[in-house]
Every structure is written in structure tokens, then in C-alpha cells.
Protein backbone atom coordinates (compact mmCIF):
# COMPACT_ATOMS: atom_id res chain seq x y z
CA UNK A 1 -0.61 11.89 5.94
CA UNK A 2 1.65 15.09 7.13
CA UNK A 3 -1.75 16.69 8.04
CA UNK A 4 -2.17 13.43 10.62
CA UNK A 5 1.10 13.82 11.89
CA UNK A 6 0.93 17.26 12.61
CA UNK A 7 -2.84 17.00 14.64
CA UNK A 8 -0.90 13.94 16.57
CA UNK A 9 2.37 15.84 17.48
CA UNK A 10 -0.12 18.99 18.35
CA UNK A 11 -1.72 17.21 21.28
CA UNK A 12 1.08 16.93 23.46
CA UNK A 13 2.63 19.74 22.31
CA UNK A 14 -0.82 21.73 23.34
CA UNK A 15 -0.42 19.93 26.54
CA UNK A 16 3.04 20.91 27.55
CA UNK A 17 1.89 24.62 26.58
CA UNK A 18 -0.47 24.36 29.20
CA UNK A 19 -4.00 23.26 27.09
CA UNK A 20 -5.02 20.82 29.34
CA UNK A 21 -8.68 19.66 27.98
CA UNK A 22 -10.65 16.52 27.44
CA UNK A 23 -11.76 17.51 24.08
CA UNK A 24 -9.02 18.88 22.87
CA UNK A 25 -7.77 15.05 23.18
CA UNK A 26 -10.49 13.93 21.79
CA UNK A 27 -11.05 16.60 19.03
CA UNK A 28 -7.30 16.30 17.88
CA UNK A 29 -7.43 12.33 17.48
CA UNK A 30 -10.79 12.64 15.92
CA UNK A 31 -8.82 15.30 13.40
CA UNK A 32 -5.76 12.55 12.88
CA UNK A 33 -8.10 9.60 12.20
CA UNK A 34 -9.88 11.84 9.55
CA UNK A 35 -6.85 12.99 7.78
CA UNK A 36 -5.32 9.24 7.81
CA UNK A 37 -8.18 8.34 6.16
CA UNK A 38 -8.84 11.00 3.65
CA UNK A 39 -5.07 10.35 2.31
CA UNK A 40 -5.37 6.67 1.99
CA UNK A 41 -8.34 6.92 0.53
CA UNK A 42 -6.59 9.53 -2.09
CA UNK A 43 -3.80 7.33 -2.56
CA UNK A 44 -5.95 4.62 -3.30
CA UNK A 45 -8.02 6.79 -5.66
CA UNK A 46 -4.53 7.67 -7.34
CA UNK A 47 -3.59 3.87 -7.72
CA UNK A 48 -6.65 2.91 -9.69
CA UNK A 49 -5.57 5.61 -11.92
CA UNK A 50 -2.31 4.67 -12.27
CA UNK A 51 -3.45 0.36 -12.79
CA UNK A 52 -6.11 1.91 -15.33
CA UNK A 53 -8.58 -0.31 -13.32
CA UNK A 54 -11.16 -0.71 -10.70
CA UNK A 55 -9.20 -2.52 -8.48
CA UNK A 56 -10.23 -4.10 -5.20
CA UNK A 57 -9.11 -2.53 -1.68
CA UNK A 58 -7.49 -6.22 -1.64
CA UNK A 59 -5.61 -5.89 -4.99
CA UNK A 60 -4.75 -2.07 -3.30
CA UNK A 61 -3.43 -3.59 -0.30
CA UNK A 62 -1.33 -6.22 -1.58
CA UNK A 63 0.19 -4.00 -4.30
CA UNK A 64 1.19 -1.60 -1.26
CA UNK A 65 2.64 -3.20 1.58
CA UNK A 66 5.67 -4.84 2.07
CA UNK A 67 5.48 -8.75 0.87
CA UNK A 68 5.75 -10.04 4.51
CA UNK A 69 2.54 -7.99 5.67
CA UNK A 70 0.46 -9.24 2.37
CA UNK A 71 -3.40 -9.84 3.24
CA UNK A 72 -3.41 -13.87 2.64
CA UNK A 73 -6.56 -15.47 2.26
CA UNK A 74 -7.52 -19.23 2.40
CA UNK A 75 -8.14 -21.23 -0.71
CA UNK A 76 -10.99 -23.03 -1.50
């Protein structure tokens, strides 16, 4: 997640220095979405370890955000 940060705060930064370049943009949000992903799919690796399961990305999610954002889904 800090690794995401950082590539997002370096684009404007990079742009106030004076590195003015298309794919620079593009090439330092391509380099936050990776990083985003790679941790959440660590910390997701980390929770199944810690439930001492194969959990669902579902079970993940509602285990890890707040109870007013929980994934609902309809019954049958």
C-alpha cells in the first residue's frame, strides 16, 4: 500500500519538477494500480492464514470493511 502511495504522490510531484510526459502519467498509475493490487492480494493471502481456511474473496471482504460498506447479497 505505501509503495501505491508513493508512485501516486510521485506524479505530481514529477510534474511540478518540471517532468512533463504522457507516459510518465500513464506509467506511474499503471505502477500504483499494480502495487494496490499486489498488497491486497498479500493481505488477503495473510487472512486465510490467519482464519486457517480457504476463504472466499466474499468472506475476505466482509471480514474487512467497516459493517456499513458490507457486500450484501439477495436471498433466495
Amino acid at each position: 500500500m505505501v509503495a501505491g502511495c508513493i508512485a501516486l504522490a510521485a506524479i505530481p510531484a514529477l510534474y511540478v519538477l518540471g517532468y512533463r510526459s504522457f507516459y510518465l502519467l500513464i506509467g506511474g498509475c499503471l505502477v500504483a494500480v499494480i502495487t494496490f493490487a499486489l498488497a491486497m492480494k498479500a493481505d488477503f493471502r495473510a487472512w486465510q492464514i490467519r482464519q486457517g481456511r480457504i476463504g472466499a474473496v466474499r468472506d475476505y471482504f466482509n471480514d474487512r470493511l467497516p459493517s456499513n460498506m458490507q457486500i450484501l447479497s439477495k436471498d433466495d
